[in-house]
Protein backbone atom coordinates (compact mmCIF):
# COMPACT_ATOMS: atom_id res chain seq x y z
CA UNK A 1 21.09 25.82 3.38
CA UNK A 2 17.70 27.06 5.12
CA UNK A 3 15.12 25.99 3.09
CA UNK A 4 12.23 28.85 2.81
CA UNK A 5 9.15 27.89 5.30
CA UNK A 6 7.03 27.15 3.12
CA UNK A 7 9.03 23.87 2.31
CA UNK A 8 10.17 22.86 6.24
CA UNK A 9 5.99 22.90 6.49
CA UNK A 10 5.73 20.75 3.78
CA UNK A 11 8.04 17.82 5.18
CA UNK A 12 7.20 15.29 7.86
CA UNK A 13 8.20 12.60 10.06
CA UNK A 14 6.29 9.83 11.32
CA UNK A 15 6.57 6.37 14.00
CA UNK A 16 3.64 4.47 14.58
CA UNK A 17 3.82 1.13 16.40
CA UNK A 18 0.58 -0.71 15.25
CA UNK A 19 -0.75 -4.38 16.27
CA UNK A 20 -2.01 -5.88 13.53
CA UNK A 21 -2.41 -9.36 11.51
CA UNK A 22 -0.25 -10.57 8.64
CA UNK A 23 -3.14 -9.60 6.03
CA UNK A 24 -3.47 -6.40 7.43
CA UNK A 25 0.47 -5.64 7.47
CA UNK A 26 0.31 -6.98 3.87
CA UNK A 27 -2.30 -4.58 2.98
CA UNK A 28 -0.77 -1.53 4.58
CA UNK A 29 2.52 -2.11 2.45
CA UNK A 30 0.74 -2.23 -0.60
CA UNK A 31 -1.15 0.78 0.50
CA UNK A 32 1.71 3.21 1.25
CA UNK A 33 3.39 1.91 -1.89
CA UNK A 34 0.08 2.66 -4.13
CA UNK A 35 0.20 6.56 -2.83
CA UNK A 36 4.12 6.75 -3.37
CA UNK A 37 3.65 5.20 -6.95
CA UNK A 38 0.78 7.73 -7.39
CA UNK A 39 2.98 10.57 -6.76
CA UNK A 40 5.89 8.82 -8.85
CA UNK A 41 3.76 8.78 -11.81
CA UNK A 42 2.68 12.57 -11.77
CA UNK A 43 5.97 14.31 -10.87
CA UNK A 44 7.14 16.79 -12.93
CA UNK A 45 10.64 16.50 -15.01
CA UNK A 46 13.27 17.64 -13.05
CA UNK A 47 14.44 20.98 -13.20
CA UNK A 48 10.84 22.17 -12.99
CA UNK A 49 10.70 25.66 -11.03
CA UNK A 50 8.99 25.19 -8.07
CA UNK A 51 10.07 22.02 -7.15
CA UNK A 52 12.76 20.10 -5.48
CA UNK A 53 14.08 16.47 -5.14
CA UNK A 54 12.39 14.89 -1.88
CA UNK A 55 13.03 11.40 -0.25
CA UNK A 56 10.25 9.22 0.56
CA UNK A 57 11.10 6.34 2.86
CA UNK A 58 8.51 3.77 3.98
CA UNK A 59 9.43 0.57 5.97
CA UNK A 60 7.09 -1.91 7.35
CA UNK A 61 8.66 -4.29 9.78
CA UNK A 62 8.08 -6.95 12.70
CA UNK A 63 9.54 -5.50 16.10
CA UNK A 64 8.75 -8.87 18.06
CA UNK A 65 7.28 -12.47 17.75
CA UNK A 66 3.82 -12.56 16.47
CA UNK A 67 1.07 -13.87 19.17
CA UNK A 68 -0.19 -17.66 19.16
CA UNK A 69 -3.63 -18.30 19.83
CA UNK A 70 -7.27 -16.25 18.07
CA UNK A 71 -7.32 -12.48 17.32
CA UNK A 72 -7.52 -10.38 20.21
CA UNK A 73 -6.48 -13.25 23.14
């Protein structure tokens, strides 16, 4: 199936490598889970006309040892 253009706008894909601390990874998590609950909470019943059934997926991971020594040596 070809889904109309409108739609294949809508969607994205995303990679971001980021350096950042453990608080800060903490807080980004939380983040992108806040927006995703956000949505969760106002989607309409499926079934709705309109709409369709869309996959979210969200990881937040370590790719490599964390530094030693104070922020930004």
């Amino acid at each position: 199936m070809r889904w109309p253009a409108p739609w294949r706008d809508a969607t994205q894909l995303s990679n971001s490598r980021l350096v950042l601390t453990a608080e800060q990874v903490r807080a980004l998590g939380e983040e992108l889970l806040a927006v995703v609950n956000r949505y969760e909470q106002g989607q309409a019943p499926a079934g709705t006309p309109g709409t369709a059934r869309v996959v979210v997926h969200t990881d937040v991971f370590l790719t490599g040892e964390p530094s030693e020594g104070p922020p930004g040596s």
